[in-house]
Every structure is written in structure tokens, then in C-alpha cells.
C-alpha atoms as a PDB file:
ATOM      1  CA  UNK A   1     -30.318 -32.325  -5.975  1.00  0.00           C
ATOM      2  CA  UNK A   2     -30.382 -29.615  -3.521  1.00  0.00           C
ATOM      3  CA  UNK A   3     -26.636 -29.984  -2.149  1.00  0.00           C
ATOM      4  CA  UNK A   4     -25.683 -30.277  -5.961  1.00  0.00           C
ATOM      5  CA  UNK A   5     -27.389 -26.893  -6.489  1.00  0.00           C
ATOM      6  CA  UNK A   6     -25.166 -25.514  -3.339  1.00  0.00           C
ATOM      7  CA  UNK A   7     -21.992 -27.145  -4.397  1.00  0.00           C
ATOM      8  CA  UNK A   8     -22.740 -25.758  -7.657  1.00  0.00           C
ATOM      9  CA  UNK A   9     -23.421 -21.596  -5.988  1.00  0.00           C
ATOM     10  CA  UNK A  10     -19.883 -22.378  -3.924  1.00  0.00           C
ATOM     11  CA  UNK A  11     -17.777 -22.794  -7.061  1.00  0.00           C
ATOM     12  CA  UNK A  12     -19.383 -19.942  -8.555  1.00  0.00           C
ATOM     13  CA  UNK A  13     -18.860 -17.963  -5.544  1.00  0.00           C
ATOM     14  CA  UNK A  14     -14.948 -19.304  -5.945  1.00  0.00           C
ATOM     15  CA  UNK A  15     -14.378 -18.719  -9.074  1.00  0.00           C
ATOM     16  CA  UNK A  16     -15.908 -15.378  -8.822  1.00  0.00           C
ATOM     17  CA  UNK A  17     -14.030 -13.928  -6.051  1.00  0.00           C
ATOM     18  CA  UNK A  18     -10.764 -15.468  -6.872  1.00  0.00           C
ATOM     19  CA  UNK A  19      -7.827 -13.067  -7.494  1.00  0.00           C
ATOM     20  CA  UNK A  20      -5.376 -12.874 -10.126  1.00  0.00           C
ATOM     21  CA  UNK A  21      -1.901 -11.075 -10.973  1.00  0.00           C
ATOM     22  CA  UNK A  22      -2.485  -8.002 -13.275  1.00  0.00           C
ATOM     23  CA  UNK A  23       0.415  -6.126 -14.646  1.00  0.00           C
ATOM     24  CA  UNK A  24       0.265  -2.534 -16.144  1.00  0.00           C
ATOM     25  CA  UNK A  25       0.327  -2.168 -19.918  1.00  0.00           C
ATOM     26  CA  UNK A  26       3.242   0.745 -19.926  1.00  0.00           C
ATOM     27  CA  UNK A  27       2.266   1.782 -23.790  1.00  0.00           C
ATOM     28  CA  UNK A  28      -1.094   2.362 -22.392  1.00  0.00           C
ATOM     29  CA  UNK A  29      -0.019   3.967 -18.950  1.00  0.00           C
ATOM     30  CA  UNK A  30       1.119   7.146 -17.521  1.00  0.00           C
ATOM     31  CA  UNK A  31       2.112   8.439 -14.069  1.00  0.00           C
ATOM     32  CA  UNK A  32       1.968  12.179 -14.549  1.00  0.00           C
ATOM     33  CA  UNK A  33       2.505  15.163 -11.562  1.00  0.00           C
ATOM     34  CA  UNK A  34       2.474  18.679 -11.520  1.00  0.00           C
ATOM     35  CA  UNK A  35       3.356  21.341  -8.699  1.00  0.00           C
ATOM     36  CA  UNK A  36       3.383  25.191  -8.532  1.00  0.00           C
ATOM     37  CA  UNK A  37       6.319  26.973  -9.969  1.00  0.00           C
ATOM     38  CA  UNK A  38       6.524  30.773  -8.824  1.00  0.00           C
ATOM     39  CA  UNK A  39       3.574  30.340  -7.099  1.00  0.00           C
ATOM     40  CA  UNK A  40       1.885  31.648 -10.202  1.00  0.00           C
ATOM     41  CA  UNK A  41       2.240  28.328 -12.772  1.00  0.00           C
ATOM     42  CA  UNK A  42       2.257  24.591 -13.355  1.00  0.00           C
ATOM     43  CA  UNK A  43       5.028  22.608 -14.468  1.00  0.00           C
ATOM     44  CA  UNK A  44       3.829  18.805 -15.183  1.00  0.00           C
ATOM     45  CA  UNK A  45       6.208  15.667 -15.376  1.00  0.00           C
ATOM     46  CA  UNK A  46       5.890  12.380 -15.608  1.00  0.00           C
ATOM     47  CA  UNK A  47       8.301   9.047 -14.790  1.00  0.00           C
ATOM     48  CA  UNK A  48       8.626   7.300 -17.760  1.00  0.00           C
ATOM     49  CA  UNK A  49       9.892   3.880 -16.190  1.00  0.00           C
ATOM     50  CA  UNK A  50       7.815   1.828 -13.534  1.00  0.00           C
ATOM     51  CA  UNK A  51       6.318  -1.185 -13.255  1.00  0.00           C
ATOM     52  CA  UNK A  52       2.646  -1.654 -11.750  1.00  0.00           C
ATOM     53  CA  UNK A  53       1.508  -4.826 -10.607  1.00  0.00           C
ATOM     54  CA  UNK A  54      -1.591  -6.027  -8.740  1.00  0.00           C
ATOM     55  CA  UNK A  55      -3.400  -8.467  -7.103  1.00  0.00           C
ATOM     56  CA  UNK A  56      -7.495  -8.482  -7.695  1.00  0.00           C
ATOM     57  CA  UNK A  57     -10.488 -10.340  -9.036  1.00  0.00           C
ATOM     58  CA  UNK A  58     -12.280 -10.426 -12.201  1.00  0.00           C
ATOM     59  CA  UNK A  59     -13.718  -7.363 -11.309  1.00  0.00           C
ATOM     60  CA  UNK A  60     -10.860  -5.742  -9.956  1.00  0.00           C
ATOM     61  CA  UNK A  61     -12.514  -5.537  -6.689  1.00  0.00           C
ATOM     62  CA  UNK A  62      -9.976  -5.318  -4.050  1.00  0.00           C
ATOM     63  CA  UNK A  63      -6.804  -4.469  -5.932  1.00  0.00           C
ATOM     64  CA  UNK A  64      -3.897  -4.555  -3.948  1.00  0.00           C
ATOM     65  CA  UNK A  65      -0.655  -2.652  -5.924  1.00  0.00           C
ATOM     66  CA  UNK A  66       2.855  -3.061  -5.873  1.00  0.00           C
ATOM     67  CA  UNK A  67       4.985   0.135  -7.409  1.00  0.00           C
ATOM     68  CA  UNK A  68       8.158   0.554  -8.255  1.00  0.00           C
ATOM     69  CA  UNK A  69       8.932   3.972 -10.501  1.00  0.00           C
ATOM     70  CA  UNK A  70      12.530   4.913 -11.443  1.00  0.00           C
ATOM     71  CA  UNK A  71      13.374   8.069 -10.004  1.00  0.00           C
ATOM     72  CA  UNK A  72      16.018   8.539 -13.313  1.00  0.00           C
ATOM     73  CA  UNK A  73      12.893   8.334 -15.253  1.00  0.00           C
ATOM     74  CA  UNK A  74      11.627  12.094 -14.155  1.00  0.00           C
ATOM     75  CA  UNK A  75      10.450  14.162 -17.225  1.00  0.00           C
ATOM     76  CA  UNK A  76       9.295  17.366 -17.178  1.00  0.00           C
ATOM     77  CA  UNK A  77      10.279  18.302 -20.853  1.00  0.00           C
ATOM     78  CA  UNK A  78      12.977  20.391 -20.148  1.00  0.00           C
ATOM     79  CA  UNK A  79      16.300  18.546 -20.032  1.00  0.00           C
ATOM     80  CA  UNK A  80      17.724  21.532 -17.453  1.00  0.00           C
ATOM     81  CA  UNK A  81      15.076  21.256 -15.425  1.00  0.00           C
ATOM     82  CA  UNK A  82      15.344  17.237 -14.996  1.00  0.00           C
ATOM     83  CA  UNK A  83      18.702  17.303 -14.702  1.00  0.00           C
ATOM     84  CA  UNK A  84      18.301  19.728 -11.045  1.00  0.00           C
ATOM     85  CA  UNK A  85      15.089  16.949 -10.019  1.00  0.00           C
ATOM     86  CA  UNK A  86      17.321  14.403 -10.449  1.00  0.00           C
ATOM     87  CA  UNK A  87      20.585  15.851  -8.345  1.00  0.00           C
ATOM     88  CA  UNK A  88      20.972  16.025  -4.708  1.00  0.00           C
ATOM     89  CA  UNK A  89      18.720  19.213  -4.398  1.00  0.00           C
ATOM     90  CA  UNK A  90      15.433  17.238  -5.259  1.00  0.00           C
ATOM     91  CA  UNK A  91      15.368  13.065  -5.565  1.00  0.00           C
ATOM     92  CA  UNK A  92      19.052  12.473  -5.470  1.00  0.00           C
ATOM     93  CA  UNK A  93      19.035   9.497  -8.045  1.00  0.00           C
ATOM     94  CA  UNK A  94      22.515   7.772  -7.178  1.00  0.00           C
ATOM     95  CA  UNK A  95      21.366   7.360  -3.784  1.00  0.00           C
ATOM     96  CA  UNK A  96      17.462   6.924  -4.790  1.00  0.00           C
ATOM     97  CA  UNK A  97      17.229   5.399  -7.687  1.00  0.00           C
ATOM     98  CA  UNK A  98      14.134   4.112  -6.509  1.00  0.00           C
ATOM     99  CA  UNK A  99      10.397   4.960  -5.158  1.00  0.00           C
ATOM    100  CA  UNK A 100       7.917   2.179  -4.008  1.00  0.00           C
ATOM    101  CA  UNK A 101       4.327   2.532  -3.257  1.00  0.00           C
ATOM    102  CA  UNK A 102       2.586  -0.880  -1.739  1.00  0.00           C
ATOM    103  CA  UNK A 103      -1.445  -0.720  -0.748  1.00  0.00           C
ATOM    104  CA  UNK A 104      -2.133  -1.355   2.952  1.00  0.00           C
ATOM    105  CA  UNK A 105      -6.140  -0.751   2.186  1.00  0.00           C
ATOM    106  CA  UNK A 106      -8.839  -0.658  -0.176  1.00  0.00           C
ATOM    107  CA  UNK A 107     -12.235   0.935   0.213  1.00  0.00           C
ATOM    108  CA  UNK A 108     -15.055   0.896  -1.890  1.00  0.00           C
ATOM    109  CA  UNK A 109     -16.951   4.527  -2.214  1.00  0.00           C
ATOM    110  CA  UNK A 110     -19.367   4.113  -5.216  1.00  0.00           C
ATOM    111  CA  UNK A 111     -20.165   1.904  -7.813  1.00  0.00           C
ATOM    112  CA  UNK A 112     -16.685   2.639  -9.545  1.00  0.00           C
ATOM    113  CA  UNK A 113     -14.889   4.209  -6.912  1.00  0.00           C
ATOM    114  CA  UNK A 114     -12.435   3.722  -4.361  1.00  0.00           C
ATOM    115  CA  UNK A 115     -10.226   5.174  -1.458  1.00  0.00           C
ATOM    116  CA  UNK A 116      -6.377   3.506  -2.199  1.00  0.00           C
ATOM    117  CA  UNK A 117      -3.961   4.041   0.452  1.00  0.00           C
ATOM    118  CA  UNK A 118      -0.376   2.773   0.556  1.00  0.00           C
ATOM    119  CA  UNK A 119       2.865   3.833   1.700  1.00  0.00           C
ATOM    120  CA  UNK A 120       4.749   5.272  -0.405  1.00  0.00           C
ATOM    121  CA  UNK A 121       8.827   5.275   0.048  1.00  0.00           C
ATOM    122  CA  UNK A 122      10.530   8.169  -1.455  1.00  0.00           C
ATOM    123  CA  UNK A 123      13.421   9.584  -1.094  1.00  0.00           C
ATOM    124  CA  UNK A 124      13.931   6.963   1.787  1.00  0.00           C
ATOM    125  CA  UNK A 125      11.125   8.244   3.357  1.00  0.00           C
ATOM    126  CA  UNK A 126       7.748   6.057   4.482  1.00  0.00           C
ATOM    127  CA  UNK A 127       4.646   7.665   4.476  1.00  0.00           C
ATOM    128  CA  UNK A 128       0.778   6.346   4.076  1.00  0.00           C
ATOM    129  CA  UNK A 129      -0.809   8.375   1.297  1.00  0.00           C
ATOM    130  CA  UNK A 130      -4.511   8.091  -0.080  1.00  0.00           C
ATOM    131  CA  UNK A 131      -5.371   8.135  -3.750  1.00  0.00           C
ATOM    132  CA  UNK A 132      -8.963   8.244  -5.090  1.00  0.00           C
ATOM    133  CA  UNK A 133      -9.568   5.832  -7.562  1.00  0.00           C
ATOM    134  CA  UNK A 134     -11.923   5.102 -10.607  1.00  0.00           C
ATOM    135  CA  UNK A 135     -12.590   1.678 -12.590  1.00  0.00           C
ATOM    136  CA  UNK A 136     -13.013   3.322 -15.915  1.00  0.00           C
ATOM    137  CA  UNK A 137     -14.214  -0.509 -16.893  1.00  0.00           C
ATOM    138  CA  UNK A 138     -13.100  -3.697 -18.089  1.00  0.00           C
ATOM    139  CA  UNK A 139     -13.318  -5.728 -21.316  1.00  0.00           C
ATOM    140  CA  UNK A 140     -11.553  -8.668 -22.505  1.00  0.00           C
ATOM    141  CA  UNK A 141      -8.708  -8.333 -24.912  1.00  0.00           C
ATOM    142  CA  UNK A 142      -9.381  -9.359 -28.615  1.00  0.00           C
ATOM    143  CA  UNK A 143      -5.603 -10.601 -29.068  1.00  0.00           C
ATOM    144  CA  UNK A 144      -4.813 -12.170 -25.812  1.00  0.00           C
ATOM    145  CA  UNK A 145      -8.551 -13.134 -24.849  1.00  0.00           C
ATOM    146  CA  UNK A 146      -7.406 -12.214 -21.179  1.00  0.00           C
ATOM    147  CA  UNK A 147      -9.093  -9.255 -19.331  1.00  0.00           C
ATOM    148  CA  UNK A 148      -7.747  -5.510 -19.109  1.00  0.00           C
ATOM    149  CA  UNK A 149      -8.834  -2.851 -16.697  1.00  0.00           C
ATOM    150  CA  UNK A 150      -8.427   0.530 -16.998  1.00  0.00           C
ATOM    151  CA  UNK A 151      -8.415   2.648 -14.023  1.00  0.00           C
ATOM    152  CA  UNK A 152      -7.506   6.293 -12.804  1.00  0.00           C
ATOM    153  CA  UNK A 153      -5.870   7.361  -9.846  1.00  0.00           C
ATOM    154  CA  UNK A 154      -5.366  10.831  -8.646  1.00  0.00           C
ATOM    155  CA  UNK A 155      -3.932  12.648  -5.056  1.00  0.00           C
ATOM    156  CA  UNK A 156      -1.794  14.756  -3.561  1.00  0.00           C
ATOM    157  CA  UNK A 157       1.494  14.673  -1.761  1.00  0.00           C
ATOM    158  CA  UNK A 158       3.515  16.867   0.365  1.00  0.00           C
ATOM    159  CA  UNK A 159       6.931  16.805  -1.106  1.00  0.00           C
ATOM    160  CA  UNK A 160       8.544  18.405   1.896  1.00  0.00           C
ATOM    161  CA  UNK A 161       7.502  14.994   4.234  1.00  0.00           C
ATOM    162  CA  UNK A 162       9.624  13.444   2.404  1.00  0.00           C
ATOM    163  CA  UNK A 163      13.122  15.731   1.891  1.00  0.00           C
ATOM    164  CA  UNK A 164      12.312  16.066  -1.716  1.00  0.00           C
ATOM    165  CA  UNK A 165      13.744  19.283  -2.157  1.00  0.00           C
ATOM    166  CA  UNK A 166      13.562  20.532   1.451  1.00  0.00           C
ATOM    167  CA  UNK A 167      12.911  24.434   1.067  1.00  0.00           C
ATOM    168  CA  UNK A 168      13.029  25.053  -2.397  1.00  0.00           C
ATOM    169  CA  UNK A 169      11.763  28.296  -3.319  1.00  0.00           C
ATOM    170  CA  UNK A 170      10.419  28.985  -5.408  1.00  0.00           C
ATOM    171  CA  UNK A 171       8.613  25.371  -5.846  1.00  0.00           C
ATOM    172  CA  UNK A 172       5.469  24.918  -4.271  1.00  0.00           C
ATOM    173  CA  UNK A 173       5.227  22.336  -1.700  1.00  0.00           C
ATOM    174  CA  UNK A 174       1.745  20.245  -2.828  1.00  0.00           C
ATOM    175  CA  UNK A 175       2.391  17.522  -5.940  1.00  0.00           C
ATOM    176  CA  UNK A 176      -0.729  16.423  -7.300  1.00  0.00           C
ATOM    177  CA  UNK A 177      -0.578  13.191  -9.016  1.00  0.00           C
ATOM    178  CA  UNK A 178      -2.535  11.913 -11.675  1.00  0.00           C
ATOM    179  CA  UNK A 179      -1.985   7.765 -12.345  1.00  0.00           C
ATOM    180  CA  UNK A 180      -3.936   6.318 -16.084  1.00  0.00           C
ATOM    181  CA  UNK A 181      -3.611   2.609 -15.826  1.00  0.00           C
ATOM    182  CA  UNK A 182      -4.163  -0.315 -18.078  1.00  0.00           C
ATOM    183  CA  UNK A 183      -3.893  -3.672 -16.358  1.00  0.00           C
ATOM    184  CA  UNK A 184      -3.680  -6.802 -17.960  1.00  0.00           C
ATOM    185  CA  UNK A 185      -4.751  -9.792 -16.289  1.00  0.00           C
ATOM    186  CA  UNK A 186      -1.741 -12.559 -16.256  1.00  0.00           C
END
């Protein structure tokens, strides 16, 4: 009876810690920036196509992401304005059509909070950046019965490491990023 009783803890343990694909729900997601304009104001965007996929557990414990935003996608809500971020003095979309972000580690800071970091290709530039991360919670979907996770993600880049715009003036030089995710479990 007593190895049963083990055998029994070890599948729990399994099952428990076993990880599973989860995709972001887009009509439920958002990856949003802002940056200084005349050193005096915000403008905020967003990239309206991306796809978001991770790797984690029940719990989301762990997650390990996989990015992939369409530069073309930039909107800042001013067609002028996106059509200069999009030429060859800022993200120079016929070239890059494409940024990539892929986590290299995960670190657990609270109950519901995390240090993500990643590198992040832009602009065909590699750099490790660190986002701070909240698990806002999980539930399991009434229509699909699978679980969804909904999580927040926030830092700050330097756009200038990566030749986004070189020496712009008069465009300040920090983006801060704010991420809203929904992930559905597969």
C-alpha cells in the first residue's frame, strides 16, 4: 500500500508540473509603448500584429515565450507619424519586417511576480532585455473548458542599442513597454 501511495504522489507531481503550449488571445491582447516627444510629452503606440506563444504549466510557472511582432503593424494614431516609424529613419520595414523576443530566463520574485528576460532582435540587433511580470490569475474557459492566463508585462528599452532611429531629435531615447496578455492553453 505504501509504494501505491508513492506511485500515486509521482503522477501527481507529473501531471502537476507538466508544461503545455499556450498561445495569446490577440482580441484580448495588447503590446503598447510610449517614449518622450520634445522632451516635454508622450506619444503611445502599439503593434497591432504579433503572435505570442509559450511554453508553461498549469500554473504558468516557468513560462518560456516566443515573439514575433510585425514591425508594419506600428500604430501610434497618426498615419504621418507611422508612416516616418516605419521608413528607413526609425524600423525600416522592407528590410525589418520583423522583431523577435525569445526568454533565456525566468525568475520568480513574489507570489505573482516574475523577472522575464529574453533577447530581443530588432532592427537586426540582439540584445537581452528584462521585463517584470505579473500573473493577474487564471481560470478555465467556459466555452473551450481549457485554461487562460492573463498576465502583464512591463520594461524599458533603449532604442538607440538597437539603430532604431539613431539620433533622432527630438525623440527621447527610453521606450517603455507595457505587454496585457491572455494565453490560452492549447
Amino acid at each position: 500500500m505504501g509504494k501505491s501511495i508513492l506511485v500515486s504522489i509521482l503522477m501527481i507531481g507529473a501531471t502537476l508540473s507538466a508544461q503545455s503550449t499556450w498561445k495569446a488571445d490577440k482580441a484580448h491582447s495588447s503590446i503598447n509603448f510610449s517614449i518622450t516627444h520634445l522632451m516635454i510629452s508622450e506619444v503611445q503606440g502599439k503593434f497591432a500584429d504579433f503572435d505570442i506563444e509559450a511554453t508553461a504549466s498549469d500554473a504558468f510557472d516557468s513560462p518560456s515565450f516566443k515573439v514575433s511582432i510585425q514591425t508594419t503593424s506600428v500604430d501610434t494614431d497618426n498615419a504621418r507619424r507611422d508612416d516616418d516609424l516605419r521608413s528607413d529613419r526609425f524600423f525600416e520595414v522592407a528590410a525589418y519586417p520583423t522583431m523577435t523576443f525569445t526568454t533565456t530566463s525566468y525568475e520568480k520574485t513574489g507570489d505573482k511576480t516574475f523577472i522575464l528576460k529574453g533577447d530581443l532582435n530588432l532592427h537586426g540587433v540582439t540584445k537581452s532585455v528584462m521585463l517584470e511580470g505579473k500573473l493577474n490569475g487564471i481560470i478555465t474557459d467556459q466555452r473551450s473548458q481549457k485554461l487562460k492566463a492573463g498576465l502583464k508585462l512591463t520594461g524599458t528599452l533603449n532604442r538607440q542599442d538597437f539603430n532604431v532611429g539613431a539620433d533622432r531629435a527630438p525623440v527621447g531615447d527610453e521606450v517603455a513597454m507595457t505587454i496585457n496578455l491572455e494565453m490560452a492553453q492549447q
